[in-house]
C-alpha atoms as a PDB file:
ATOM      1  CA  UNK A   1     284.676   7.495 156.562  1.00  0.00           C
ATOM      2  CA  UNK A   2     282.423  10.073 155.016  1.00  0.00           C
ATOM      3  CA  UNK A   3     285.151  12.526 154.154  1.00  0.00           C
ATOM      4  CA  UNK A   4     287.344   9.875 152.518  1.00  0.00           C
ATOM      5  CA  UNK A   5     284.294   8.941 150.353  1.00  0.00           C
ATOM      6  CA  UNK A   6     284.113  12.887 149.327  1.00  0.00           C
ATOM      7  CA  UNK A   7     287.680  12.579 148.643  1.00  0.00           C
ATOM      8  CA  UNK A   8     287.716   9.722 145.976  1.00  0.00           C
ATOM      9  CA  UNK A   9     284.376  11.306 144.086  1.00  0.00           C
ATOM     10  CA  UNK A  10     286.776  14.709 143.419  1.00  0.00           C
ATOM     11  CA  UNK A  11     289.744  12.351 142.197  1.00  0.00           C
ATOM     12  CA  UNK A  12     287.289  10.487 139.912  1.00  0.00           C
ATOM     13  CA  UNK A  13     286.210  13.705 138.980  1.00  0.00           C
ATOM     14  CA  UNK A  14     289.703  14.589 137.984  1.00  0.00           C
ATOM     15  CA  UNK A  15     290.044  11.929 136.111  1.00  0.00           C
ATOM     16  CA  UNK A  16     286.879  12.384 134.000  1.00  0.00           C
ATOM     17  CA  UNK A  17     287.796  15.867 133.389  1.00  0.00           C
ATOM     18  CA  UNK A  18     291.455  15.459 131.995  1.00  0.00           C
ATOM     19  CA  UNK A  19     290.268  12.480 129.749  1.00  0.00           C
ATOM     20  CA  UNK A  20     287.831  14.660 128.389  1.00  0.00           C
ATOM     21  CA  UNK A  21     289.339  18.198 127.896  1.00  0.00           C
ATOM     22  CA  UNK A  22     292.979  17.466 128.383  1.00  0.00           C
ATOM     23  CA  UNK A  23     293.739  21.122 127.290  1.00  0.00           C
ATOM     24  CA  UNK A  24     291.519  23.043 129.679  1.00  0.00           C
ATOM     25  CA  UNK A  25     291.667  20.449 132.431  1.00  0.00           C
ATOM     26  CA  UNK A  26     293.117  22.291 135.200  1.00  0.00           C
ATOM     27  CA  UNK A  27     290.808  24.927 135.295  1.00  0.00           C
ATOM     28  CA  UNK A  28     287.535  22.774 135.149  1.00  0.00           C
ATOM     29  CA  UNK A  29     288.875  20.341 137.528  1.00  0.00           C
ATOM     30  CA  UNK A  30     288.891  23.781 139.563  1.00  0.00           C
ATOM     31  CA  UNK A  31     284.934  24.575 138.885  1.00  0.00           C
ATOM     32  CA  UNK A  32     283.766  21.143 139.111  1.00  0.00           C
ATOM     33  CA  UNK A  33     285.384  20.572 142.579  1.00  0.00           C
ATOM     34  CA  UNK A  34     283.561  23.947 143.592  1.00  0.00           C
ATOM     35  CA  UNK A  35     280.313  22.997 141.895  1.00  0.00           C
ATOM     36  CA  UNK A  36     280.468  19.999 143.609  1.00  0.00           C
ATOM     37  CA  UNK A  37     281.031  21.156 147.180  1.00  0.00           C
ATOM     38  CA  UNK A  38     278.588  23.832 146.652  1.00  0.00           C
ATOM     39  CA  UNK A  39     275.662  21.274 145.901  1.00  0.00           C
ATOM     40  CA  UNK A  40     276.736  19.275 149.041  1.00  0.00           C
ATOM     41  CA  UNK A  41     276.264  21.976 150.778  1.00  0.00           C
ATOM     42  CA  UNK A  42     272.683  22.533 149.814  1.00  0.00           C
ATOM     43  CA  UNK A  43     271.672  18.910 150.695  1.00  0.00           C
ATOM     44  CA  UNK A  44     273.586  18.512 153.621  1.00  0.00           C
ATOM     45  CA  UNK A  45     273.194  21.745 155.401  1.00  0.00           C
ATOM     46  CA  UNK A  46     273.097  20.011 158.577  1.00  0.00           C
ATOM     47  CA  UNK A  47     275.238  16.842 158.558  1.00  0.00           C
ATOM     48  CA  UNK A  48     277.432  16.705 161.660  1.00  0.00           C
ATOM     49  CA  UNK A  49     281.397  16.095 160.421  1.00  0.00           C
ATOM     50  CA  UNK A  50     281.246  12.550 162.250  1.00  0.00           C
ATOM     51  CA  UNK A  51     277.881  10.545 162.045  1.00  0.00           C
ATOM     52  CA  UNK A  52     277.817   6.880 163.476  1.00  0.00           C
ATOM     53  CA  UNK A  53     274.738   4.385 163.048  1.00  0.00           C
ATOM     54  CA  UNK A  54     274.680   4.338 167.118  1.00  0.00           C
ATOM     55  CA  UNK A  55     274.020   8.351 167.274  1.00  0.00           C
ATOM     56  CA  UNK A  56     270.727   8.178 164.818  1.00  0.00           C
ATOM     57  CA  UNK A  57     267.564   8.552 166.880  1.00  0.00           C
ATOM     58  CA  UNK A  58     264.990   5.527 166.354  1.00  0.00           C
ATOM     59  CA  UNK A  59     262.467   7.601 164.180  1.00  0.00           C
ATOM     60  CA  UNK A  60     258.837   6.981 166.859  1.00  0.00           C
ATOM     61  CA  UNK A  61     256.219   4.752 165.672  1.00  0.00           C
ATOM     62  CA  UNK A  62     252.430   4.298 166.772  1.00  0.00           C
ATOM     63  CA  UNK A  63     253.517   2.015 169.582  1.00  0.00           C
ATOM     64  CA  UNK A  64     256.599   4.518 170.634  1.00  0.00           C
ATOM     65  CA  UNK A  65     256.634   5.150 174.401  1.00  0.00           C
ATOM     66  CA  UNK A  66     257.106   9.051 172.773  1.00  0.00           C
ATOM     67  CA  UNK A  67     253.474   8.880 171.217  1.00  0.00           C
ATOM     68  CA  UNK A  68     251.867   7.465 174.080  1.00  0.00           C
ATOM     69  CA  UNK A  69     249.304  10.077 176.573  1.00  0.00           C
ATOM     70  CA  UNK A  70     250.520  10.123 179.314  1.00  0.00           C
ATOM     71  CA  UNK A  71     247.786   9.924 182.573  1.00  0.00           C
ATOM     72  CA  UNK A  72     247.463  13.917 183.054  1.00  0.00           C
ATOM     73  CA  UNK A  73     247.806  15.476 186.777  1.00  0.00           C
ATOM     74  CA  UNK A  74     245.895  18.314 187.347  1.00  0.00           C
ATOM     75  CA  UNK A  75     247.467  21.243 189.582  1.00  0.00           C
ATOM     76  CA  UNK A  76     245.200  19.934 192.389  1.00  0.00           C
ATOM     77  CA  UNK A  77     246.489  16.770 192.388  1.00  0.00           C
ATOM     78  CA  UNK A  78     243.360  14.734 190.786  1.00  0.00           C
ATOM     79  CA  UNK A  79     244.038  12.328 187.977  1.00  0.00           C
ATOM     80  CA  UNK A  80     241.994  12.205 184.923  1.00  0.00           C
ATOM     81  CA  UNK A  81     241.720   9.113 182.984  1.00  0.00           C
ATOM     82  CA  UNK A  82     240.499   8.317 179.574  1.00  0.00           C
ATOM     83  CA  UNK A  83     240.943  11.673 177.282  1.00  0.00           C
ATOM     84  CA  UNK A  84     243.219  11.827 174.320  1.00  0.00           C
ATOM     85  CA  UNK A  85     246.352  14.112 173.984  1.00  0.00           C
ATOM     86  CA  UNK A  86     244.276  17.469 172.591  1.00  0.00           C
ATOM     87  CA  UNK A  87     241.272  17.011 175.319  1.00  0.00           C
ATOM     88  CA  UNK A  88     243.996  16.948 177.664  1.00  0.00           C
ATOM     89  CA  UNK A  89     245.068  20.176 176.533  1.00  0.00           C
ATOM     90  CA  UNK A  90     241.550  21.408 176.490  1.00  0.00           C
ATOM     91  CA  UNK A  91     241.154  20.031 179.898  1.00  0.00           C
ATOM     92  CA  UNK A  92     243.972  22.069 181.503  1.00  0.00           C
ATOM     93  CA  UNK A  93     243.178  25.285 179.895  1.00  0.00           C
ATOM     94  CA  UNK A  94     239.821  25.062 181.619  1.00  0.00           C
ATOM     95  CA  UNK A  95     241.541  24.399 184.789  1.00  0.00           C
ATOM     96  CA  UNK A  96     243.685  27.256 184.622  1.00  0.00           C
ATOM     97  CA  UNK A  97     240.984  30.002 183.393  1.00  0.00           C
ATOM     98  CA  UNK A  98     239.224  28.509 186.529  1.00  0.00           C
ATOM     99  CA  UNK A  99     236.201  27.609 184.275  1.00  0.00           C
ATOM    100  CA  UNK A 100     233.678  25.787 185.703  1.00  0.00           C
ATOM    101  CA  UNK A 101     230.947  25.919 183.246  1.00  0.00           C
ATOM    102  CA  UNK A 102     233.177  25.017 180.571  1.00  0.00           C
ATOM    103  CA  UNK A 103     234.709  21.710 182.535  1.00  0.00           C
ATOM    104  CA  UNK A 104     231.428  20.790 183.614  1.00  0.00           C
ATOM    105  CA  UNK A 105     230.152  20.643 179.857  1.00  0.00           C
ATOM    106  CA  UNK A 106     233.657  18.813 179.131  1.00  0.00           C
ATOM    107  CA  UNK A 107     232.808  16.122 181.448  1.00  0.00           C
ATOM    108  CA  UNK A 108     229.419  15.724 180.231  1.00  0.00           C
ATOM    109  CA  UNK A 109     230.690  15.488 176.494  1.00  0.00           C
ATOM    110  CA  UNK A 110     233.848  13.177 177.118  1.00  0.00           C
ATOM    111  CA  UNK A 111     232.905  11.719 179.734  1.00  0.00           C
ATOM    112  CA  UNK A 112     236.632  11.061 181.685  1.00  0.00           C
ATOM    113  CA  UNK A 113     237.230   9.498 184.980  1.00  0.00           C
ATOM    114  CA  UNK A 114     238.681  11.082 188.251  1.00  0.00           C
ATOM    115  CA  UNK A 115     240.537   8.112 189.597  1.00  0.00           C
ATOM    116  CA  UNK A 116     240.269   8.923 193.400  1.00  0.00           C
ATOM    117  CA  UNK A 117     236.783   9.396 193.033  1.00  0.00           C
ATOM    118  CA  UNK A 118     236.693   5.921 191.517  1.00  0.00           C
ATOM    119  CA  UNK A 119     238.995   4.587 194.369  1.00  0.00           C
ATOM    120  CA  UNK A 120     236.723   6.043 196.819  1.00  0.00           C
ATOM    121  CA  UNK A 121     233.582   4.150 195.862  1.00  0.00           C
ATOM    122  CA  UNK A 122     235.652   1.075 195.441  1.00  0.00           C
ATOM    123  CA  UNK A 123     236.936   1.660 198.889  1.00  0.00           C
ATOM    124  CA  UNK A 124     233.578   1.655 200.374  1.00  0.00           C
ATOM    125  CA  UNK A 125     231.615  -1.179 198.411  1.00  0.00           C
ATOM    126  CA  UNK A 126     233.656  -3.359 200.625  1.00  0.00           C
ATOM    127  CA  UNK A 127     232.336  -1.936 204.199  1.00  0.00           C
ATOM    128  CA  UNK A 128     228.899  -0.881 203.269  1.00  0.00           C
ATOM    129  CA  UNK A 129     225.773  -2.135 201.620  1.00  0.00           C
ATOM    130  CA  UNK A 130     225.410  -0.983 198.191  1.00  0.00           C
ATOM    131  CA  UNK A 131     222.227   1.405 199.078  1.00  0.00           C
ATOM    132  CA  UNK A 132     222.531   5.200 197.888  1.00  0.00           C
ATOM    133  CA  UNK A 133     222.076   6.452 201.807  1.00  0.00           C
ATOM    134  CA  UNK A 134     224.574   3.924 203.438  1.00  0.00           C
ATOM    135  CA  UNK A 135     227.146   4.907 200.646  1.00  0.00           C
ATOM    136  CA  UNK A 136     226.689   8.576 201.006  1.00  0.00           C
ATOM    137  CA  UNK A 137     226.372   8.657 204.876  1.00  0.00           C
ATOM    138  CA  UNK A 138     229.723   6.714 205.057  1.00  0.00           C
ATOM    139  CA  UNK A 139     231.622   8.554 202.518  1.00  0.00           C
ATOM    140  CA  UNK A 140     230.590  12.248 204.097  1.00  0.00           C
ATOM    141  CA  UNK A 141     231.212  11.238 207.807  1.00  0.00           C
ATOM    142  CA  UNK A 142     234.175   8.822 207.783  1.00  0.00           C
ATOM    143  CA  UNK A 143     237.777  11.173 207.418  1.00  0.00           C
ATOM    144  CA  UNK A 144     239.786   8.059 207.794  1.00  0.00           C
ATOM    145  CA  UNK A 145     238.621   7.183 203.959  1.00  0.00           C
ATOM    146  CA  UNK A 146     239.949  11.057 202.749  1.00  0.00           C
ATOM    147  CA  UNK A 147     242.620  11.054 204.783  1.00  0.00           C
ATOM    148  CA  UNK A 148     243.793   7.344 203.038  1.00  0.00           C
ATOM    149  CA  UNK A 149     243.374   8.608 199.204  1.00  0.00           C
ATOM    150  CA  UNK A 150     245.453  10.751 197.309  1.00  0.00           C
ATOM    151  CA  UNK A 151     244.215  13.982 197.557  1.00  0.00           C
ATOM    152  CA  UNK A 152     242.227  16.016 200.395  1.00  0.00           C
ATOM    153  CA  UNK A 153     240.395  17.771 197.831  1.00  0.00           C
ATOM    154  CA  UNK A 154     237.203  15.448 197.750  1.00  0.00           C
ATOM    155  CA  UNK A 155     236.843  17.095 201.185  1.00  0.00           C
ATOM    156  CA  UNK A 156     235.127  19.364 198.860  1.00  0.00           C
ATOM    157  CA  UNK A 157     232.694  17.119 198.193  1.00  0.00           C
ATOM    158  CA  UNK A 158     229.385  17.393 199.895  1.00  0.00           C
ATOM    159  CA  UNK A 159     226.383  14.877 200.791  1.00  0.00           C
ATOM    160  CA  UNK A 160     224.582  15.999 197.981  1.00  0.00           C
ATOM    161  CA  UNK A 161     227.426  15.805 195.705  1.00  0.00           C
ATOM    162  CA  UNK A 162     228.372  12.392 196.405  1.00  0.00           C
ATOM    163  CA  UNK A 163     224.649  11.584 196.144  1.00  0.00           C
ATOM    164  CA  UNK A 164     224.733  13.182 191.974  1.00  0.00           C
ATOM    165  CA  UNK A 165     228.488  10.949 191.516  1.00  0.00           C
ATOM    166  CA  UNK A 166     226.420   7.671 192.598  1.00  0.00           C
ATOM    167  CA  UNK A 167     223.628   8.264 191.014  1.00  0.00           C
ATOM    168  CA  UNK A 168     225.895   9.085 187.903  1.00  0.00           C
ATOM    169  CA  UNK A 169     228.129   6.673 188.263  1.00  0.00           C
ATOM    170  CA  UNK A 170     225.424   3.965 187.796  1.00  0.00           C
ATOM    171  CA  UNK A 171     223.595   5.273 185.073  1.00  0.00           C
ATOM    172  CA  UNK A 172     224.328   2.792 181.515  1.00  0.00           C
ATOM    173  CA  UNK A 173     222.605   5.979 179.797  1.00  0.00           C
ATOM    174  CA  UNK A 174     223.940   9.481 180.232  1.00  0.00           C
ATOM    175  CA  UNK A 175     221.399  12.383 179.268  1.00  0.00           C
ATOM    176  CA  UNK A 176     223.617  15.154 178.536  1.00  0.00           C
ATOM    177  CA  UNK A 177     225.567  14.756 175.896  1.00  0.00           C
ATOM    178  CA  UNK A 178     226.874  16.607 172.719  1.00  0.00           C
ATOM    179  CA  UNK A 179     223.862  16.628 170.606  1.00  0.00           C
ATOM    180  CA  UNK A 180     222.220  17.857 174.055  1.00  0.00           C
ATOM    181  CA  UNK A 181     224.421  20.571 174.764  1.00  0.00           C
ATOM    182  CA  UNK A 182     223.912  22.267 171.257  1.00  0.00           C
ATOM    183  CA  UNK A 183     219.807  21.338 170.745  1.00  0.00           C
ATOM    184  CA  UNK A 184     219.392  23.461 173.799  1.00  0.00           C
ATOM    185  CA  UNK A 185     221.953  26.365 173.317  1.00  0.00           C
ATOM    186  CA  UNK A 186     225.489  25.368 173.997  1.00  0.00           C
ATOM    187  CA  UNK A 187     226.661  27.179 177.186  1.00  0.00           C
ATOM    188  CA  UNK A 188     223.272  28.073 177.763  1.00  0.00           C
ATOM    189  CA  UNK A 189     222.093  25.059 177.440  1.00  0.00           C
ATOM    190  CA  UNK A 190     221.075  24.151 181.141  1.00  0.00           C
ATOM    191  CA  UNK A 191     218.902  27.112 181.547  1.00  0.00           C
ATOM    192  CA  UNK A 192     217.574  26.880 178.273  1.00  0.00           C
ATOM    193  CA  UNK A 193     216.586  23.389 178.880  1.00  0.00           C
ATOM    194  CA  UNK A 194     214.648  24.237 182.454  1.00  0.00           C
ATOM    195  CA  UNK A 195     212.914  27.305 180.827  1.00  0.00           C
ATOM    196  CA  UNK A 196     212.156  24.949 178.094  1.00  0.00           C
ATOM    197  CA  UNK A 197     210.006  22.664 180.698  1.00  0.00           C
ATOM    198  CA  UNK A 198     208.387  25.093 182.065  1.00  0.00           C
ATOM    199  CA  UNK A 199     207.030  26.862 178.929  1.00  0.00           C
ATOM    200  CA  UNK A 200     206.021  23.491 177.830  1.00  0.00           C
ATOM    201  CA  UNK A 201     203.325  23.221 180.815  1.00  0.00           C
ATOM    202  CA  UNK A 202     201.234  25.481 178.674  1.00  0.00           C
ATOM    203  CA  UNK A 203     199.105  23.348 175.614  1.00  0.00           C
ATOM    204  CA  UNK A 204     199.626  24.028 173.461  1.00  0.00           C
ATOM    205  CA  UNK A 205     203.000  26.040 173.917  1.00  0.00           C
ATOM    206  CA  UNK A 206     202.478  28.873 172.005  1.00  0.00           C
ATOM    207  CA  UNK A 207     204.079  32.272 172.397  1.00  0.00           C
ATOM    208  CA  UNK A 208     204.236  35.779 171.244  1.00  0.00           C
ATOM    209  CA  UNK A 209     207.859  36.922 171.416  1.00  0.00           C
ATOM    210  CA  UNK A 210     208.585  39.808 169.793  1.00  0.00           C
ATOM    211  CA  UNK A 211     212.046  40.842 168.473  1.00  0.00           C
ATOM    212  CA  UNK A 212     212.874  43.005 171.720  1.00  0.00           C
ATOM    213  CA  UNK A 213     212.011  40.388 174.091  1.00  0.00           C
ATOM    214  CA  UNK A 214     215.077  38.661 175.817  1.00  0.00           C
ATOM    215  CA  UNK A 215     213.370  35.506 175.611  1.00  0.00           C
ATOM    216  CA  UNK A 216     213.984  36.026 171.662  1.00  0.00           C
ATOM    217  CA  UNK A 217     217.476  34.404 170.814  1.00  0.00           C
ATOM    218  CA  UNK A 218     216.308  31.712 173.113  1.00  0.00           C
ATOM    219  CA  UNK A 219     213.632  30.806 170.807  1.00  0.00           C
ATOM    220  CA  UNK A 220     215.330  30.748 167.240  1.00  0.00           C
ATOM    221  CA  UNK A 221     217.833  28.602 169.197  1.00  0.00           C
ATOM    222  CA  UNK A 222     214.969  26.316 169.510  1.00  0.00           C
ATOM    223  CA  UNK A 223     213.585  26.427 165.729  1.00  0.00           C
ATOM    224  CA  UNK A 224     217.473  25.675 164.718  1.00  0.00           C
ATOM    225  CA  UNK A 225     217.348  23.254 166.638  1.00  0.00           C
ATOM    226  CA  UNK A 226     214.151  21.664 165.942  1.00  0.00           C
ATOM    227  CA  UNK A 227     212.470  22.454 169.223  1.00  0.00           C
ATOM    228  CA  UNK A 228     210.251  25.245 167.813  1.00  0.00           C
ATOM    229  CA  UNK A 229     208.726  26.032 164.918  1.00  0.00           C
ATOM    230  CA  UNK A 230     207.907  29.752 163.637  1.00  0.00           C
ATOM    231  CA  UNK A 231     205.139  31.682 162.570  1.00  0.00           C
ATOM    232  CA  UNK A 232     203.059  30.907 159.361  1.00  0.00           C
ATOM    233  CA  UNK A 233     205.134  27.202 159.807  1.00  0.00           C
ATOM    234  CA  UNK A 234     202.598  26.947 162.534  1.00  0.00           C
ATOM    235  CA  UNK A 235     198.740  25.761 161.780  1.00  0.00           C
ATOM    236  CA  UNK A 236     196.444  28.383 161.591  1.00  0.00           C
ATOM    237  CA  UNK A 237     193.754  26.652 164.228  1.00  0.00           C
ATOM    238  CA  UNK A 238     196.697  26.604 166.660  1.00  0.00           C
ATOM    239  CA  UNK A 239     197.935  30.168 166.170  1.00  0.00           C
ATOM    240  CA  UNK A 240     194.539  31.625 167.570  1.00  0.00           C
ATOM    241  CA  UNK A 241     195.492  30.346 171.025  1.00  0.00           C
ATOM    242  CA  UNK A 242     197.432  33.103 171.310  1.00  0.00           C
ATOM    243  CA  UNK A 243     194.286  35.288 171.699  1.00  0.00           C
ATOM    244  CA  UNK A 244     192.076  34.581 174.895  1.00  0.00           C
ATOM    245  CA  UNK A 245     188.239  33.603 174.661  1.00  0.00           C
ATOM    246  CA  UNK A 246     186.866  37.195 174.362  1.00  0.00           C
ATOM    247  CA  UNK A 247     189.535  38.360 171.299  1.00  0.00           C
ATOM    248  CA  UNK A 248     188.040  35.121 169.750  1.00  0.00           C
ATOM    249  CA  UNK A 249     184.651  35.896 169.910  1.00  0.00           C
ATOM    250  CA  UNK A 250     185.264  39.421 168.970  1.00  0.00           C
ATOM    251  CA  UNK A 251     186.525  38.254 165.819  1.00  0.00           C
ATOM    252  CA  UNK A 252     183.634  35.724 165.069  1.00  0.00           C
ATOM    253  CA  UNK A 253     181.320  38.306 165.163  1.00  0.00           C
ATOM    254  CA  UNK A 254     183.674  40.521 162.984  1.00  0.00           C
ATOM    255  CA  UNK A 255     183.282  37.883 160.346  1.00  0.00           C
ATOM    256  CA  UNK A 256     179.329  37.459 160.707  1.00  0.00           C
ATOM    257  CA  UNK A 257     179.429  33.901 162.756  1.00  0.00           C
ATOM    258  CA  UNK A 258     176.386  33.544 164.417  1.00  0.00           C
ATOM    259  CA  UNK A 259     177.481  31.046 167.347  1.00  0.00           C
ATOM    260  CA  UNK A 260     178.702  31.367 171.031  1.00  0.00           C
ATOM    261  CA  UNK A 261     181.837  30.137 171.232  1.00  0.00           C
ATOM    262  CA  UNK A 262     182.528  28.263 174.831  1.00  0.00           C
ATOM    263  CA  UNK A 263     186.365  27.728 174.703  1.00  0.00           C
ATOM    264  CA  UNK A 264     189.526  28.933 173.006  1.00  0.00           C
ATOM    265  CA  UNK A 265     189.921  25.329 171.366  1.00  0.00           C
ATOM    266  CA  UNK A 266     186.337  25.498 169.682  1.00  0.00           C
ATOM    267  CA  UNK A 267     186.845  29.442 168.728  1.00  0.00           C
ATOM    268  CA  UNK A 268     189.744  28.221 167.023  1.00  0.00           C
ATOM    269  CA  UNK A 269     188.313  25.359 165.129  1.00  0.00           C
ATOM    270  CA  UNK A 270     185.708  27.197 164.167  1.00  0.00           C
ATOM    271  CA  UNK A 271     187.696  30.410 162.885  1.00  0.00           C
ATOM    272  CA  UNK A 272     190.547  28.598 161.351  1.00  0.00           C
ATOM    273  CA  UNK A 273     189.096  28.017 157.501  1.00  0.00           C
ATOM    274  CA  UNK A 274     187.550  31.537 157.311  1.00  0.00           C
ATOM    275  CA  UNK A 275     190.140  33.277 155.278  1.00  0.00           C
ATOM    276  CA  UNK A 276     190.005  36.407 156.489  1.00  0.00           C
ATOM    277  CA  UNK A 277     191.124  35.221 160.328  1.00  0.00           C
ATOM    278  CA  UNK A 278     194.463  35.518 159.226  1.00  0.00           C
ATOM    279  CA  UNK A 279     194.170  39.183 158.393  1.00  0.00           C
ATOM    280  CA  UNK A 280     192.182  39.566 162.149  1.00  0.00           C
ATOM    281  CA  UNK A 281     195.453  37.895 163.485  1.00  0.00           C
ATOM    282  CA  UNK A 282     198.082  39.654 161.999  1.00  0.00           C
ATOM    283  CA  UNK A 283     196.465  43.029 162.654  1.00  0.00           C
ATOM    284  CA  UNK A 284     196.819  41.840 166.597  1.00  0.00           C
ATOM    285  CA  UNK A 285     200.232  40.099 166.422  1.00  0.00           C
ATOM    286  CA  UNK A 286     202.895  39.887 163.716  1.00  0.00           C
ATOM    287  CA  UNK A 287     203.240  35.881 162.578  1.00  0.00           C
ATOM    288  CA  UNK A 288     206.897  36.140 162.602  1.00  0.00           C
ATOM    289  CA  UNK A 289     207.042  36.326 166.393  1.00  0.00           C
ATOM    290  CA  UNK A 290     204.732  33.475 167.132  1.00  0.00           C
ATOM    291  CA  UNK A 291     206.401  30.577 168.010  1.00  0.00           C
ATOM    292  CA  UNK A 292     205.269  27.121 169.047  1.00  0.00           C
ATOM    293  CA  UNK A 293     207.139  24.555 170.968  1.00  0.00           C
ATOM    294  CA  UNK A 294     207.395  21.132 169.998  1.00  0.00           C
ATOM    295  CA  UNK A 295     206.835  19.203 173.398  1.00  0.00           C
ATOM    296  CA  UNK A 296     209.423  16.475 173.872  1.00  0.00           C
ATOM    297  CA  UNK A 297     209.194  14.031 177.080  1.00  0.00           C
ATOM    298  CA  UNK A 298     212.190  14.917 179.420  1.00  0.00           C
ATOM    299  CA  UNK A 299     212.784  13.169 182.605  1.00  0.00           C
ATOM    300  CA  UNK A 300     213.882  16.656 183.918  1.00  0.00           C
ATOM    301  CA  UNK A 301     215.193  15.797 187.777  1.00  0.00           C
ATOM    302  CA  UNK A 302     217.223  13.092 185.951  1.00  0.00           C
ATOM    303  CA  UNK A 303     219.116  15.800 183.661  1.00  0.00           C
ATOM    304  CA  UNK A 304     219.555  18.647 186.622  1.00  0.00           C
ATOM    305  CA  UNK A 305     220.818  15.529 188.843  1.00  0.00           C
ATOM    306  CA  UNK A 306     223.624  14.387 186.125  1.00  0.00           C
ATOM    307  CA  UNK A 307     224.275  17.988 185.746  1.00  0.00           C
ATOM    308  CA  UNK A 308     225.223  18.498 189.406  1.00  0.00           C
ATOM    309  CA  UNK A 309     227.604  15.489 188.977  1.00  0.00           C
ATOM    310  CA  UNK A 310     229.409  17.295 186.225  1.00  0.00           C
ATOM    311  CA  UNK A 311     229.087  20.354 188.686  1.00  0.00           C
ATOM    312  CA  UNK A 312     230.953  18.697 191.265  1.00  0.00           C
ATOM    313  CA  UNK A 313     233.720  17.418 189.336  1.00  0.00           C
ATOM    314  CA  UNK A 314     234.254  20.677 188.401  1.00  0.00           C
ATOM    315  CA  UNK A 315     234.285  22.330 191.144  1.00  0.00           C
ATOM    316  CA  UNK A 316     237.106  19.551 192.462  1.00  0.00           C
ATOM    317  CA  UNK A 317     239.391  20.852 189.706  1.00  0.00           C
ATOM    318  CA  UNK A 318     238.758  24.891 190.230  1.00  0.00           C
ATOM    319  CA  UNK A 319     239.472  24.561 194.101  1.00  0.00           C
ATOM    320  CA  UNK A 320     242.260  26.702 195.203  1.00  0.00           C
ATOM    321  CA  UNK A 321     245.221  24.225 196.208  1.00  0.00           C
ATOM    322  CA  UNK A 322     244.998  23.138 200.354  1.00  0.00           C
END
């Protein structure tokens, strides 16, 4: 069909050519034939000789069985629900590098489900009372359970794991999240956050850390971040507490203040609106590496618990193959 279509455009050609130059029309039927072949040739480099309506591929929509995720398989044999087509990529590259941090922190941000993890719980509401202890007890000590899912690997699984999953697994309100992860320092987040807490005992929390200290990147992660603000950000009357009783008293006297100072807070009430405090401070301690933390309420055992939950899903997915 197609080459008898080719062959009627040349005779038309042909014809179009000897009505119009009868006395050169052998020669230019010649060119335009060529000319003609050559620009099919350009804009059909790849058009099989015999093309049929039936051979044409159906070109794949949204709804096209092609452009559908499918349910990713990890090497271990775990299923992962809920993640699109790129997180899925993400996901097994993690896997493979045997990451753990990295999947933890992906679980935490995308929050995907390990179906026989799923089908375990389901497969106990059934026998046991809904309490944390019944739950746990039964899952760790009954084999029968494992030995009915999919994959041995949630042998891995200790008490104290399952006891992070449950807990997890009932929360409406996860902790960790993006925003999370990068207020307290991306992959260092989880340390950052428990040093955070602890540091934030002290009240005020103000600290001298000086550009060598390794506490020092921690810090300007935390005035990036809003956590932390930096030296002369920081009000003068709370920038003396960085000096102890005795330095403030020393000082008082310095200026000519006739008064006994009892605590740090009333030293530094008292020394704050002399101008010439600041110049007693920064001869002791440059500004720039005073910092102050801005105390935020964190329900700290609930973010290390939901932590180990990610933990454990992790370490499901690194486990050598049984």
């Amino acid at each position: 069909m197609l080459n008898s279509d080719f062959t009627e455009i040349i005779n038309l050609l042909k014809i179009l050519i000897a009505e119009l130059y009868p006395q050169h029309g052998p020669i230019l039927e010649v060119v335009a034939v060529l000319i003609f072949l050559w620009l099919l040739g350009k804009l059909l480099p790849n058009t099989p000789e015999h093309m049929s309506s039936e051979s044409v591929s159906p070109i794949a929509t949204d709804f096209s069985p092609e452009l559908l995720p499918e349910l990713p398989e990890c090497p271990q044999g775990l299923n992962i629900d809920r993640l699109a087509a790129s997180q899925q990529q993400e996901l097994k590259k993690f896997i493979e590098k045997k990451d753990k941090l990295r999947l933890a922190i992906f679980f935490a941000v995308h929050q995907p489900t390990i179906l026989e993890i799923k089908s375990l719980f389901e497969s106990v509401r059934g026998q046991q009372p809904l309490e944390h202890d019944n739950i746990i007890n039964f899952i760790a000590d009954s084999k029968h359970i494992l030995n009915d899912l999919q994959s041995e690997k949630l042998r891995l699984l200790t008490k104290n794991d399952i006891y992070s999953i449950q807990v997890h697994n009932k929360k409406n309100r996860k902790l960790i999240d993006k925003d999370f992860i990068v207020k307290f320092g991306n992959l260092l987040f989880m340390e950052n956050f428990i040093m955070y807490n602890h540091l934030c005992r002290t009240n005020p929390a103000i600290f001298h850390i000086p550009r060598d200290s390794e506490l020092r990147r921690m810090f300007e992660t935390f005035v990036k971040t809003g956590l932390a603000i930096q030296g002369l950000s920081i009000p003068m009357e709370i920038r003396l507490h960085i000096l102890d009783l005795k330095q403030l008293q020393t000082i008082a006297n310095e200026l000519k203040i006739i008064k006994t100072l009892n605590t740090v807070h009333e030293a530094a009430l008292t020394l704050a609106n002399d101008p010439l405090t600041v110049v007693r401070l920064a001869s002791k301690y440059a500004s720039n590496d005073l910092f102050l933390l801005k105390q935020e309420n964190w329900d700290t055992h609930a973010v290390e618990q939901e932590w180990s939950a990610y933990n454990a899903y992790a370490k499901l997915l690194c486990a050598t193959s049984m």
